[in-house]
N, C-alpha and C. Protein backbone atom coordinates (compact mmCIF):
# COMPACT_ATOMS: atom_id res chain seq x y z
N UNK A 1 26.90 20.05 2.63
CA UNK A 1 27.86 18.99 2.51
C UNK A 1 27.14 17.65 2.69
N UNK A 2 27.53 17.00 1.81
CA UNK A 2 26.56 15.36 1.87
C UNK A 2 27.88 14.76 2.99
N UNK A 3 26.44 13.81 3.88
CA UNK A 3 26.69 12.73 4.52
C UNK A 3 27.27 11.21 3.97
N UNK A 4 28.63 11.36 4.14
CA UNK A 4 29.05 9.68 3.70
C UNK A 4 28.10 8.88 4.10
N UNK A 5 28.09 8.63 5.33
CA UNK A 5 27.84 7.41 5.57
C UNK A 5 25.91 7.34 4.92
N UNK A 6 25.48 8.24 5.04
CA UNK A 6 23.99 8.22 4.34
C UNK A 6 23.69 8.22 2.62
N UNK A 7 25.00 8.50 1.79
CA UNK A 7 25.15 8.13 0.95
C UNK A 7 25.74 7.02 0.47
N UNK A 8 26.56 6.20 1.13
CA UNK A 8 26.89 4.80 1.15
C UNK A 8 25.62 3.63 1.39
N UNK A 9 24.89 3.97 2.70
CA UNK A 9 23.46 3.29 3.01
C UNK A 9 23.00 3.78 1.53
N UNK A 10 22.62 4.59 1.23
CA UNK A 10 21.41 5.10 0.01
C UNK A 10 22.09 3.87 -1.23
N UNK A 11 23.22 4.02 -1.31
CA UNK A 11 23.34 3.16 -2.53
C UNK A 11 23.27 2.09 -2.26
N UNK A 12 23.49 1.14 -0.98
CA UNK A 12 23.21 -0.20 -0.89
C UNK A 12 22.07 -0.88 -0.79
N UNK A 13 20.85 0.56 -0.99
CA UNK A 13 19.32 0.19 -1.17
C UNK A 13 19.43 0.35 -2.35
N UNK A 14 20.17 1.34 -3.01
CA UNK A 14 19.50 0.91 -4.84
C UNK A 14 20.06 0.19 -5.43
N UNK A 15 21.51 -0.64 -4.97
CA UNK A 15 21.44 -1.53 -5.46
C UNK A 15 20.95 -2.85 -5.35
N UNK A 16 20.50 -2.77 -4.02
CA UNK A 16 19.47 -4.18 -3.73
C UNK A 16 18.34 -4.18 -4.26
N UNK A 17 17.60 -3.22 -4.50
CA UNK A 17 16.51 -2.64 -5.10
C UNK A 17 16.26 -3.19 -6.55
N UNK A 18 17.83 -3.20 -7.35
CA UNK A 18 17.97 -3.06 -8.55
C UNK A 18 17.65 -5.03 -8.86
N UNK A 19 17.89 -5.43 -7.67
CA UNK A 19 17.86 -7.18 -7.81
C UNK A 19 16.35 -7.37 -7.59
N UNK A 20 15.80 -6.87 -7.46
CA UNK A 20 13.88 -7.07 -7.18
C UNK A 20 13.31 -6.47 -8.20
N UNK A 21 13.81 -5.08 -9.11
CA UNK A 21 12.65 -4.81 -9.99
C UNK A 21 12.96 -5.31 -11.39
N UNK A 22 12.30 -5.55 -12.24
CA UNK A 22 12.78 -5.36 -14.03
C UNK A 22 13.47 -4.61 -14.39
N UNK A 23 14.63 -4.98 -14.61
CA UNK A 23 15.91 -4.11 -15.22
C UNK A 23 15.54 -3.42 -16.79
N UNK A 24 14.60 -4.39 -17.26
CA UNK A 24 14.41 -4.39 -18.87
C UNK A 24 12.97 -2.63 -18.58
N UNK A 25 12.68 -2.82 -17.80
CA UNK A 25 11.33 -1.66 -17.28
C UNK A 25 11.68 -0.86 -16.92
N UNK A 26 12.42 -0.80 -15.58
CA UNK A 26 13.09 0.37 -14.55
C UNK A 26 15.01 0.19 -14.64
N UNK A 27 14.66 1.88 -14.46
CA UNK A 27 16.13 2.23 -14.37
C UNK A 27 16.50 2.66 -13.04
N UNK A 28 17.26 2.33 -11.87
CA UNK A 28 17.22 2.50 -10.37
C UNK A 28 18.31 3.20 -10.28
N UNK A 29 18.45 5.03 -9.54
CA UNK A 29 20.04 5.48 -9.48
C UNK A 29 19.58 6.61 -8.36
N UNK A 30 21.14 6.55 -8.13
CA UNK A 30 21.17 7.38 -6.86
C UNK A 30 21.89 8.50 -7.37
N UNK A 31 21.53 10.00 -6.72
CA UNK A 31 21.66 11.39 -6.71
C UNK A 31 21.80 11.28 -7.92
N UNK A 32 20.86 11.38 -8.92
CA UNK A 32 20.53 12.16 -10.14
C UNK A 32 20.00 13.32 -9.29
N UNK A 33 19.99 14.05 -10.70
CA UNK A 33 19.30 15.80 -11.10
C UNK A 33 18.17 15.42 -11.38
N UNK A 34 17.23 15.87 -11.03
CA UNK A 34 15.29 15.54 -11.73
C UNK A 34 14.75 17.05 -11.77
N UNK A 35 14.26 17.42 -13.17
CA UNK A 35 13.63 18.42 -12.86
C UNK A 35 12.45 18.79 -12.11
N UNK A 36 12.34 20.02 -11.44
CA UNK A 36 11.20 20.05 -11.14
C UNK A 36 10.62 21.66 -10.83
N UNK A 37 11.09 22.03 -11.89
CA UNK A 37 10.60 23.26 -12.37
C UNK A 37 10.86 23.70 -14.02
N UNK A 38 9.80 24.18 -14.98
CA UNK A 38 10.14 24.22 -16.19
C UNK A 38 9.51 26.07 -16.64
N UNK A 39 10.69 26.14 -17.10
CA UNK A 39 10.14 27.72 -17.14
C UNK A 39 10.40 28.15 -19.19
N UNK A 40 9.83 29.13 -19.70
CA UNK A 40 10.55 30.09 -20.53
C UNK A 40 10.99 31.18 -20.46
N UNK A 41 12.27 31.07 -20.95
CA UNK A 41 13.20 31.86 -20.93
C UNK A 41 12.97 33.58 -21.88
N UNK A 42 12.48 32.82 -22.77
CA UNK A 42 12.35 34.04 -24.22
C UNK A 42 11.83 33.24 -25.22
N UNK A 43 11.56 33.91 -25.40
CA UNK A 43 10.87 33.52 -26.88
C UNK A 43 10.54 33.88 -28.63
N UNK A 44 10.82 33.64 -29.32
CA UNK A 44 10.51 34.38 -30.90
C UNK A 44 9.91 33.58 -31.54
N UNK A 45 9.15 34.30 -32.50
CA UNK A 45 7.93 33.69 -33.46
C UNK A 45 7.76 32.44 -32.92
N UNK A 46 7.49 32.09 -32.02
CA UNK A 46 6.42 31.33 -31.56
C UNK A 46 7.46 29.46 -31.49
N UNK A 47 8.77 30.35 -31.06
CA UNK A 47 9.95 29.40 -30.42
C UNK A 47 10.49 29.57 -29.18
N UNK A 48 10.28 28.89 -28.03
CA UNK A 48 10.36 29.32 -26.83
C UNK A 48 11.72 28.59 -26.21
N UNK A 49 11.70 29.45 -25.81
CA UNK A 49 13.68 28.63 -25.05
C UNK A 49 13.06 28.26 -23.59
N UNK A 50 13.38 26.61 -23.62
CA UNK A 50 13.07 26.52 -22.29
C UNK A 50 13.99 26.09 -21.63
N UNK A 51 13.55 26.15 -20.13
CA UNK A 51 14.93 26.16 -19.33
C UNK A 51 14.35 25.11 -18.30
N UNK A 52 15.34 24.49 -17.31
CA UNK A 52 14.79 23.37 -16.39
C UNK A 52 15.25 23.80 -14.74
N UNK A 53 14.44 23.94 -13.81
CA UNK A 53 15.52 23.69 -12.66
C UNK A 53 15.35 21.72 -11.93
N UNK A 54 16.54 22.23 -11.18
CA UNK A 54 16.53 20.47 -11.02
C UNK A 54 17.07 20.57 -9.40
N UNK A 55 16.09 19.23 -8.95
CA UNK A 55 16.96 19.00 -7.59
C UNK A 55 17.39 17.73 -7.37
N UNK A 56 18.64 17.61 -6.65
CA UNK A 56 19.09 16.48 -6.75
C UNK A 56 18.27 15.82 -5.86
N UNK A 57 18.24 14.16 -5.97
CA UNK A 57 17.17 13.61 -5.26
C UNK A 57 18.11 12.48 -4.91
N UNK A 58 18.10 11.23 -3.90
CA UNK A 58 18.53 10.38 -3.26
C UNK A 58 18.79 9.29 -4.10
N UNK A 59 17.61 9.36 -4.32
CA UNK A 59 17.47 7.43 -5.18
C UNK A 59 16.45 7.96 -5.93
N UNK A 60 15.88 7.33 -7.33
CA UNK A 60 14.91 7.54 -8.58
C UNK A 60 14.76 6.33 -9.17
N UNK A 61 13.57 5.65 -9.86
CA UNK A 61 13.45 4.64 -10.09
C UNK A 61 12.42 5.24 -10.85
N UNK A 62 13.32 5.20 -12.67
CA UNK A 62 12.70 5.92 -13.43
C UNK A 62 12.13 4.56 -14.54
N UNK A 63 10.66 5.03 -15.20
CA UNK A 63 10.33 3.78 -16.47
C UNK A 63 10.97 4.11 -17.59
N UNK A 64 11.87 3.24 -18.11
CA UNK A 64 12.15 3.28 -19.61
C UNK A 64 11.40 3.14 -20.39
N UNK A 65 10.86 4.46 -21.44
CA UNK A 65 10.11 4.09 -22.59
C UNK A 65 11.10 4.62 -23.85
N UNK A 66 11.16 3.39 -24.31
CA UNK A 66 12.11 3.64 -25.42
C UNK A 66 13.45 4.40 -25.08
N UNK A 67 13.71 5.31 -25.54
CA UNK A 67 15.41 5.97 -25.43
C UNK A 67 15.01 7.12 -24.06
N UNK A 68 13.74 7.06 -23.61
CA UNK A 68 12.93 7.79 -22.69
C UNK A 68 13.36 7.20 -21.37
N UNK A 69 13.21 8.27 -20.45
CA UNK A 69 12.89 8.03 -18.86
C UNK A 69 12.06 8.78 -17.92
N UNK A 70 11.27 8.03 -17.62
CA UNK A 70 10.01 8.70 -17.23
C UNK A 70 9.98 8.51 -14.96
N UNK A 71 10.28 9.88 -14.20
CA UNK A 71 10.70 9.00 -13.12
C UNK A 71 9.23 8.45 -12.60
N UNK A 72 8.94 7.84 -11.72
CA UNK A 72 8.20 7.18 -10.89
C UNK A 72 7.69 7.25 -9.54
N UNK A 73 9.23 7.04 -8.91
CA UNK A 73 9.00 6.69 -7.70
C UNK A 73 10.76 7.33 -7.33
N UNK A 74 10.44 8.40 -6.62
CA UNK A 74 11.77 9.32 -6.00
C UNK A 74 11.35 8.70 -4.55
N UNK A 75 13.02 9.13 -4.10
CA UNK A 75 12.61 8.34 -2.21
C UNK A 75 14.27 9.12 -1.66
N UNK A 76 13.62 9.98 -0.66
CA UNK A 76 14.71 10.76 -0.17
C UNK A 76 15.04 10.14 1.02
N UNK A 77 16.23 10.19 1.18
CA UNK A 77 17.19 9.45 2.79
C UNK A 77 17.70 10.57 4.01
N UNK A 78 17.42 9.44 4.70
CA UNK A 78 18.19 10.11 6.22
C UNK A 78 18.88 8.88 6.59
N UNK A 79 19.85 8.79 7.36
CA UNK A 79 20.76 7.66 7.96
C UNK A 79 20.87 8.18 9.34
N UNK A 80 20.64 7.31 10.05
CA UNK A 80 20.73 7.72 12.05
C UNK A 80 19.29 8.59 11.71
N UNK A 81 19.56 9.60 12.24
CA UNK A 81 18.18 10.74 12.21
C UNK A 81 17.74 11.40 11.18
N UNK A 82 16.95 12.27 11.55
CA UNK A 82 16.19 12.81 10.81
C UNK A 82 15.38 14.51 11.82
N UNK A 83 15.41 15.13 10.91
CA UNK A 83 15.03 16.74 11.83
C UNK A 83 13.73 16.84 10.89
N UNK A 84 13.45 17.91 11.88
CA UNK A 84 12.00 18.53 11.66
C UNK A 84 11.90 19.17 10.09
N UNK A 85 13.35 19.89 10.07
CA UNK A 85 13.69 20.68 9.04
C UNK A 85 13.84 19.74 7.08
N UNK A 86 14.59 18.90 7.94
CA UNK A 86 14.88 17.63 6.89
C UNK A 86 13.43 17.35 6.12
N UNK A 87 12.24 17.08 7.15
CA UNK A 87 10.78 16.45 7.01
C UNK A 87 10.39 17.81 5.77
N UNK A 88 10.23 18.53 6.37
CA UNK A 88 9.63 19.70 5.54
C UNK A 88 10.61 20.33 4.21
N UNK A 89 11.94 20.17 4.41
CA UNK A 89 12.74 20.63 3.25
C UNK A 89 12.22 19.72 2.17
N UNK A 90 12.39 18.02 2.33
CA UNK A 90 11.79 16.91 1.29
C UNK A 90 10.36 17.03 1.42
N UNK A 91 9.73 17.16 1.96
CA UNK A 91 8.70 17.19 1.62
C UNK A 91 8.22 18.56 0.53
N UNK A 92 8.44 19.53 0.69
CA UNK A 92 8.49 20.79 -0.04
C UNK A 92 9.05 20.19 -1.59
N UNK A 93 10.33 19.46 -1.68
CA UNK A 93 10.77 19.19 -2.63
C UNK A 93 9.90 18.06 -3.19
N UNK A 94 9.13 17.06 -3.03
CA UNK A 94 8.22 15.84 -3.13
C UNK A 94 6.86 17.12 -3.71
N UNK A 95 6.85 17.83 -3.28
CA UNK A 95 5.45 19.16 -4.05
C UNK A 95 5.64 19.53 -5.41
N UNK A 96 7.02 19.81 -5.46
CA UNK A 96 7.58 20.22 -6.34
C UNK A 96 7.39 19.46 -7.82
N UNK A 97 7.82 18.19 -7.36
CA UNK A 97 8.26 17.53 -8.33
C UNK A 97 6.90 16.72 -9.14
N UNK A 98 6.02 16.61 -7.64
CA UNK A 98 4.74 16.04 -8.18
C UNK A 98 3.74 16.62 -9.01
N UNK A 99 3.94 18.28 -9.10
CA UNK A 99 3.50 19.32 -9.49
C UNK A 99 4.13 18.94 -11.24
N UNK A 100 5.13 18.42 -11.61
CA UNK A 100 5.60 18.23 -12.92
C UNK A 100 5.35 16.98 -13.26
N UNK A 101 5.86 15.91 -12.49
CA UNK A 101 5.20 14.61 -13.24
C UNK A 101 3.96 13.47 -12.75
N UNK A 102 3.40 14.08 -13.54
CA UNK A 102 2.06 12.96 -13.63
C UNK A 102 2.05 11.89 -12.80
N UNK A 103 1.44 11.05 -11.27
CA UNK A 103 1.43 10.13 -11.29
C UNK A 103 2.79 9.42 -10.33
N UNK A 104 3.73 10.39 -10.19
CA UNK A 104 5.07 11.02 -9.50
C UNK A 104 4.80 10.24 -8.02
N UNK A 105 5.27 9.27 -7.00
CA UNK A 105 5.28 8.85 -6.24
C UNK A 105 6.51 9.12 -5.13
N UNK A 106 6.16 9.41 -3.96
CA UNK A 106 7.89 10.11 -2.94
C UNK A 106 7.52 9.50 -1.69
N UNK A 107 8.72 9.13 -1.42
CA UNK A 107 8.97 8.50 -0.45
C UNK A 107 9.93 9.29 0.43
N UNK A 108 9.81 8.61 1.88
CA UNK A 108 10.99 9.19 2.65
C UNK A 108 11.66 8.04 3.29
N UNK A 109 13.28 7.70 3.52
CA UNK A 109 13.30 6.36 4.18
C UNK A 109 14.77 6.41 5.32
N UNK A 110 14.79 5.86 6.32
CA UNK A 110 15.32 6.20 7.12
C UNK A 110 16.72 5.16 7.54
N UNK A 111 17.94 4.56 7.50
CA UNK A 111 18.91 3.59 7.83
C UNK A 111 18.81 4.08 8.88
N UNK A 112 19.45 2.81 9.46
CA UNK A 112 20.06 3.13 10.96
C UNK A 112 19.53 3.54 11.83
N UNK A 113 18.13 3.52 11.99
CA UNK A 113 16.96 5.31 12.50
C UNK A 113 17.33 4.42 14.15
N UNK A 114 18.16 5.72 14.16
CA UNK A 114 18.08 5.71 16.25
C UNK A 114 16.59 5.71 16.97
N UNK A 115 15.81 6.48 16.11
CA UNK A 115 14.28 5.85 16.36
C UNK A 115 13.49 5.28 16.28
N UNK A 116 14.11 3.94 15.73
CA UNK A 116 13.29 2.77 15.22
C UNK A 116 11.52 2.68 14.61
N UNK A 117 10.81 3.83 14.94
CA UNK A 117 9.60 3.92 13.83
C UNK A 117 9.89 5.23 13.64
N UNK A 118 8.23 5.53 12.86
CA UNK A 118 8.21 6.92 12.17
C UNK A 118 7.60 7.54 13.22
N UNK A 119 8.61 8.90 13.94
CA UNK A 119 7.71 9.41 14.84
C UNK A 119 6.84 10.79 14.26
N UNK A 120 5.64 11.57 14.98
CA UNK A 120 4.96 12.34 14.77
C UNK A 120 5.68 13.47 13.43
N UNK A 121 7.00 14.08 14.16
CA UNK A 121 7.29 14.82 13.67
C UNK A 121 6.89 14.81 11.85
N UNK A 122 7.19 13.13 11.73
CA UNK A 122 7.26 12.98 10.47
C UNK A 122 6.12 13.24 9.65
N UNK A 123 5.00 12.06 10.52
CA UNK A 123 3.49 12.19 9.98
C UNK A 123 3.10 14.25 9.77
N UNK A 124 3.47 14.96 10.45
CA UNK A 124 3.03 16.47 10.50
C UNK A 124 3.39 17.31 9.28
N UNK A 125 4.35 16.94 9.36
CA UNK A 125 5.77 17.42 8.55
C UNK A 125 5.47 16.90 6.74
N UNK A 126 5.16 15.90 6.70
CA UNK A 126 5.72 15.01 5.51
C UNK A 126 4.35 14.61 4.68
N UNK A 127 3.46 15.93 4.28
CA UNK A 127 1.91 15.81 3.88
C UNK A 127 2.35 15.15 2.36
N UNK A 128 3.08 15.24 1.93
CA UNK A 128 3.63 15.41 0.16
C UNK A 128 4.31 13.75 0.00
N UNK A 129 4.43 12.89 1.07
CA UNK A 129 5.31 11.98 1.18
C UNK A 129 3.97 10.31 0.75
N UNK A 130 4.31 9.92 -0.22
CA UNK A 130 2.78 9.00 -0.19
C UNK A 130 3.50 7.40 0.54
N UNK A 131 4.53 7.98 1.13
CA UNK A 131 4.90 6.51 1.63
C UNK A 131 6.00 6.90 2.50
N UNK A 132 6.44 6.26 4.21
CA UNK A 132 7.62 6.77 4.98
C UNK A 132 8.09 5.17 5.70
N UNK A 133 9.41 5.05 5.55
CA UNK A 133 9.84 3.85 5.71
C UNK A 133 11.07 4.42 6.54
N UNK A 134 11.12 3.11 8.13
CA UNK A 134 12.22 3.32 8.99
C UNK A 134 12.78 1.95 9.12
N UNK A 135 14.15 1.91 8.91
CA UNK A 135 14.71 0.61 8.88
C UNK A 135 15.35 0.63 10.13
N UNK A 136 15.51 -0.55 11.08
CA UNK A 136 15.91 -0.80 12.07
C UNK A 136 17.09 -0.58 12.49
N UNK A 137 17.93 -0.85 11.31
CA UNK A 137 19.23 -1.02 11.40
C UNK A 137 19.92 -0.64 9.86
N UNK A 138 21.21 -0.93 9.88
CA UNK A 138 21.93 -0.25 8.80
C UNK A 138 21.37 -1.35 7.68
N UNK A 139 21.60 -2.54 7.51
CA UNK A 139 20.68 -3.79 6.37
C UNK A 139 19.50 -4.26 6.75
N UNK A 140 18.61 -3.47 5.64
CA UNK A 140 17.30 -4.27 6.65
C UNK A 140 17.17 -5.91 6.76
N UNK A 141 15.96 -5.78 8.08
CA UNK A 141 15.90 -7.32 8.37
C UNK A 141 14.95 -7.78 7.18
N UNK A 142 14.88 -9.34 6.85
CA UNK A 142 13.90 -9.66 5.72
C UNK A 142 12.84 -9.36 5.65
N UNK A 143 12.09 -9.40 6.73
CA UNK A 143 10.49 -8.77 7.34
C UNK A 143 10.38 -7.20 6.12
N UNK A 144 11.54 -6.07 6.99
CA UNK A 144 11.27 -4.87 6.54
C UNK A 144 11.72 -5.07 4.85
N UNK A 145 12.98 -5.54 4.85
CA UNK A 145 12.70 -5.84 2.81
C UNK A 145 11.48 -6.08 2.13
N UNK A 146 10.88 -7.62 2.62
CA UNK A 146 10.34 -7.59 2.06
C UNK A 146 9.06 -6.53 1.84
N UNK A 147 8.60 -6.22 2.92
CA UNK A 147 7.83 -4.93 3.31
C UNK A 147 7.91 -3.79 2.29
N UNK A 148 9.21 -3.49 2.39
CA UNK A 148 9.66 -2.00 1.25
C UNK A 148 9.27 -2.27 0.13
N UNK A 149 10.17 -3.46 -0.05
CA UNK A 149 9.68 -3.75 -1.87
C UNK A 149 8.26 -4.21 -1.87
N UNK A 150 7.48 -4.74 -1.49
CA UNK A 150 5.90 -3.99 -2.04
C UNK A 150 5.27 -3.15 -1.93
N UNK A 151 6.36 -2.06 -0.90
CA UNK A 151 5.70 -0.79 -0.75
C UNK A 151 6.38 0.05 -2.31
N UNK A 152 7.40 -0.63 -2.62
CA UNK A 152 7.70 0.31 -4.03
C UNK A 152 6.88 -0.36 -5.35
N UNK A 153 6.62 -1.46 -5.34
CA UNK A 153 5.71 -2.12 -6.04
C UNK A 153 4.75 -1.59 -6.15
N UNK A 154 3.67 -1.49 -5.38
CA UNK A 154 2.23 -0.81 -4.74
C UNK A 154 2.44 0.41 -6.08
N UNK A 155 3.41 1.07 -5.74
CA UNK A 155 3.46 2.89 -5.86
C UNK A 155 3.63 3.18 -6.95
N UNK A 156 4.59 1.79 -7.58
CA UNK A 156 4.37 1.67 -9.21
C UNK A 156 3.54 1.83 -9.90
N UNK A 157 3.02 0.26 -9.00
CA UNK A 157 1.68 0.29 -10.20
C UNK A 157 0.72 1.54 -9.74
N UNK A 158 0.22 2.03 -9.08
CA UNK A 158 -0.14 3.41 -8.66
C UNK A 158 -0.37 4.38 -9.33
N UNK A 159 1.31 4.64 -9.88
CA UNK A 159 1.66 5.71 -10.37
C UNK A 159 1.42 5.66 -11.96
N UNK A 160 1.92 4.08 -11.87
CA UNK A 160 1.63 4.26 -13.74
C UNK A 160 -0.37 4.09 -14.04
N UNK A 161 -1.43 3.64 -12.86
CA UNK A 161 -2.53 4.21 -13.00
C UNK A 161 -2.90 4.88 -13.37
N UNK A 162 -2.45 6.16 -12.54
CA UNK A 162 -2.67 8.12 -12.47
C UNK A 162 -2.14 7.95 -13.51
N UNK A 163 -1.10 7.96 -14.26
CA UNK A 163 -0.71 8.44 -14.98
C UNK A 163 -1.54 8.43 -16.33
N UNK A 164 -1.86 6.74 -16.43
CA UNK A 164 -2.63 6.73 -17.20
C UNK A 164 -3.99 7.49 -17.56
N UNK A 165 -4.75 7.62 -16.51
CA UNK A 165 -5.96 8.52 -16.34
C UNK A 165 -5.91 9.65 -16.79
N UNK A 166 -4.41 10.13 -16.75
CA UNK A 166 -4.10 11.15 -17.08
C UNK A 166 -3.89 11.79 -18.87
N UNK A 167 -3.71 10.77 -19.14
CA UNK A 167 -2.68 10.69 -20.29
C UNK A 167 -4.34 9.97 -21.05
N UNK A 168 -4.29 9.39 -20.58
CA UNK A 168 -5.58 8.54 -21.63
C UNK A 168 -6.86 9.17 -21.70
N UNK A 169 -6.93 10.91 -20.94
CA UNK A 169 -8.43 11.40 -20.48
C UNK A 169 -9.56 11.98 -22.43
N UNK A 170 -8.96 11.53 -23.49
CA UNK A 170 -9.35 11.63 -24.26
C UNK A 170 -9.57 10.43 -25.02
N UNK A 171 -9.66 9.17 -24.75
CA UNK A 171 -9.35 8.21 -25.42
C UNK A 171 -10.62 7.07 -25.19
N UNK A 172 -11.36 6.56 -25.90
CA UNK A 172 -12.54 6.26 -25.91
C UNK A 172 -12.50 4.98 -24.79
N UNK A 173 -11.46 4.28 -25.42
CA UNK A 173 -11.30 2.82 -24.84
C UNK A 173 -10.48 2.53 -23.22
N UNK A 174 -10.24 4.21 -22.98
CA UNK A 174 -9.80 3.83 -21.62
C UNK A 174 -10.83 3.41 -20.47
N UNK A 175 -9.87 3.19 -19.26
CA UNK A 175 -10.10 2.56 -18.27
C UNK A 175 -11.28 3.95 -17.43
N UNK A 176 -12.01 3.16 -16.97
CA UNK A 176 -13.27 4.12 -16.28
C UNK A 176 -13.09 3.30 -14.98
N UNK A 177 -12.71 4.25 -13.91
CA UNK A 177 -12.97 4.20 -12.30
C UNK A 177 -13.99 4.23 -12.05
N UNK A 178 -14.40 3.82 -10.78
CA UNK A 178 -16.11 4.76 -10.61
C UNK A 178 -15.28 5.03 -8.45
N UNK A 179 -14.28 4.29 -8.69
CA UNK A 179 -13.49 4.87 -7.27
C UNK A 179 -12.21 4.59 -7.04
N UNK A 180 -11.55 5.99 -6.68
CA UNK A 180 -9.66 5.75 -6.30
C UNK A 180 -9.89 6.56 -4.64
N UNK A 181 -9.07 4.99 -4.26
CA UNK A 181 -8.83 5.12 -2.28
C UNK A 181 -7.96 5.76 -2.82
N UNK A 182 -7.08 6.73 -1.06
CA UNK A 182 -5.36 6.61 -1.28
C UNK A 182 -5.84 6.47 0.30
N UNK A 183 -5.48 5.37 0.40
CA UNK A 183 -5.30 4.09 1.47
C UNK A 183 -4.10 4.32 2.21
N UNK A 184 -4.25 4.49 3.70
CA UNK A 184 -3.47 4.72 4.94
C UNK A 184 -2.91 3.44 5.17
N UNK A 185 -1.74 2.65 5.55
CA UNK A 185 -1.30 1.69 5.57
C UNK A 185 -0.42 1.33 6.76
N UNK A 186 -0.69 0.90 7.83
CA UNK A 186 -0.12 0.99 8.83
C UNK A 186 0.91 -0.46 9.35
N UNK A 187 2.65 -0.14 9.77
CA UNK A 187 2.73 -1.84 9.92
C UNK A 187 4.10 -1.48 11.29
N UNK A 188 3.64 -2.40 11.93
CA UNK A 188 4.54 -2.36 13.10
C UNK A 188 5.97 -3.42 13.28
């Protein structure tokens, strides 16, 4: 059974969210379906029926390419607390999903957190999570806004990196690394 009040918080981040990124770029929504498992079903002469599983996810902040949506940056919620079980259920699901899209960025983020930072449990728990955000209170203060939104910024551009590397690994004129951090980021 979903939590009102953690689904009420969840949408008043994506829609604040939705006032900071490119509307014309990103598409920002709460509890979509995202797949994150792709299987075949059956198959004949060399036509395969495929099938999708999907989990619902919190918030998604997918790139529009053309009539396309490509997600980005998924970010699962807790409001007041958060359990051990919670850490590892999303995180399990953040494996999942990264396992299908390229470049795939997850977050975990917390309203209201009666615990005002991220405690251990989380760091142990939450290996799959490339970013964990605790808001003080039910609206964050400007400090932590602004904070978030370059932590979803960051993960963007990030993601559409990897992705690229990914996507471009045959292509003469791409971009050559000679080094990728993934940089620990600590803020009190």
């Amino acid at each position: 059974m979903r939590d009102r009040l953690e689904d009420k918080w969840t949408m008043k981040i994506c829609d604040k969210l939705k006032d900071e990124l490119d509307n014309n770029k990103y598409e920002i929504s709460c509890f979509d379906k995202v797949p994150y498992s792709v299987y075949i079903e059956d198959y004949k002469n060399e036509e395969e029926k495929i099938k999708y599983r999907k989990y619902e996810v919190d918030l998604v902040i997918k790139e529009k390419r053309g009539k396309n949506l490509v997600p980005k940056v998924i970010i699962e919620s807790k409001y007041n607390t958060y359990s051990t079980h919670d850490v590892i259920t999303y995180s399990n699901k953040a494996k999942a999903h990264k396992e299908l899209y390229n470049g795939l960025k997850y977050g975990f983020m917390v309203g209201n957190s009666n615990e005002k930072s991220i405690k251990s449990r989380l760091l142990s728990h939450g290996e799959n999570f490339d970013f964990m955000f605790v808001f003080s209170d039910e609206l964050p203060t400007d400090k932590e806004w602004n904070l978030f939104v370059n932590v979803i910024k960051r993960n963007l551009d990030s993601s559409n990196k990897y992705e690229n590397i990914i996507s471009d690994r045959n292509k003469k004129d791409k971009n050559n690394y000679i080094c990728i951090e993934k940089q620990l980021n600590f803020y009190e």
